[in-house]
C-alpha atoms as a PDB file:
ATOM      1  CA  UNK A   1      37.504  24.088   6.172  1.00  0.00           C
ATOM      2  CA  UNK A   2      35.356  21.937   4.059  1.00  0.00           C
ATOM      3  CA  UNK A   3      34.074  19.798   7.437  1.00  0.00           C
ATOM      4  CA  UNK A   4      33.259  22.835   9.117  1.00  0.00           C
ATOM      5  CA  UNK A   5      31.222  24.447   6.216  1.00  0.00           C
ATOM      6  CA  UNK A   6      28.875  20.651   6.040  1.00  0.00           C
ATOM      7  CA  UNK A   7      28.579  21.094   9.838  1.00  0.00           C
ATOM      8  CA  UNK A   8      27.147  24.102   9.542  1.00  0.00           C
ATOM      9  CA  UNK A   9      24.852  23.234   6.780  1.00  0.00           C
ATOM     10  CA  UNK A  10      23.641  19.901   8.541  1.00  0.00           C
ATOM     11  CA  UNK A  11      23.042  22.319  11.483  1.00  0.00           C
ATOM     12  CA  UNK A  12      21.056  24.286   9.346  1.00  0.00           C
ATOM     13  CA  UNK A  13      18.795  21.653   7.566  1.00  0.00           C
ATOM     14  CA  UNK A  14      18.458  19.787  10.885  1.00  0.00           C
ATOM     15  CA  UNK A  15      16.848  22.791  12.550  1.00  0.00           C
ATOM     16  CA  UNK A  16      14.610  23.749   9.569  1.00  0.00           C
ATOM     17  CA  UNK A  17      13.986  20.145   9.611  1.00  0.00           C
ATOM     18  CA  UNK A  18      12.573  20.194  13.422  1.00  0.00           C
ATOM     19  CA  UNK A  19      10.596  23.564  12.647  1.00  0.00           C
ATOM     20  CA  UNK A  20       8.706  22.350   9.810  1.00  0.00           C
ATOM     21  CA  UNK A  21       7.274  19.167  11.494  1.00  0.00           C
ATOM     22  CA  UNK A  22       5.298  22.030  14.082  1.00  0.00           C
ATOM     23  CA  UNK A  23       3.975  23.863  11.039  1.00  0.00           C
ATOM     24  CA  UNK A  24       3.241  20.842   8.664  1.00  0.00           C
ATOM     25  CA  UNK A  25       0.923  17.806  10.027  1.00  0.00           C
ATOM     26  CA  UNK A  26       2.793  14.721  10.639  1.00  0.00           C
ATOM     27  CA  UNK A  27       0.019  12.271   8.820  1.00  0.00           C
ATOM     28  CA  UNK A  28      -3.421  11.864   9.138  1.00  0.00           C
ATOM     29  CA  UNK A  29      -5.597   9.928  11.398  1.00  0.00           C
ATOM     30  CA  UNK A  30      -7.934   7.441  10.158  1.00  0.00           C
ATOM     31  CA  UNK A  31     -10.515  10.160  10.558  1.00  0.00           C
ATOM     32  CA  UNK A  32      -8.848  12.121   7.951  1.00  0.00           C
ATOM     33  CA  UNK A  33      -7.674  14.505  10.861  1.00  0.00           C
ATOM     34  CA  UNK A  34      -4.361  16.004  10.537  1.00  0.00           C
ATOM     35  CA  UNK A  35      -1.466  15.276  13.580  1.00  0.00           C
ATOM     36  CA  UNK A  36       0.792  17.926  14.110  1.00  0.00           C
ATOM     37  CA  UNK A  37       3.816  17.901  16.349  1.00  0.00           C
ATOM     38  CA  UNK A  38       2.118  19.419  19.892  1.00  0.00           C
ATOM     39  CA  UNK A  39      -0.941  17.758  19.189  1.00  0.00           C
ATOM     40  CA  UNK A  40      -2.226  15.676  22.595  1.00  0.00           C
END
C-alpha cells in the first residue's frame, strides 16, 4: 500500500517537474537572455 502511494506521488512531482521547466527559463545566455524549454 505504502509503494503504491510513493508511486503515485513520484508520478506527481515528476510531471509538475516537466511542466515547470516550459513556464520557468532554464538559465540564461551570456546575453542575459532567458532559455526556456521550446526555445530554438
Amino acid at each position: 500500500m505504502i509503494q503504491r502511494i510513493q508511486t503515485i506521488y513520484l508520478l506527481i512531482v515528476a510531471g509538475i517537474s516537466a511542466g515547470l521547466t516550459f513556464v520557468f527559463d532554464l538559465w540564461k545566455t551570456a546575453e542575459g537572455e532567458p532559455l526556456f524549454a521550446q526555445d530554438e
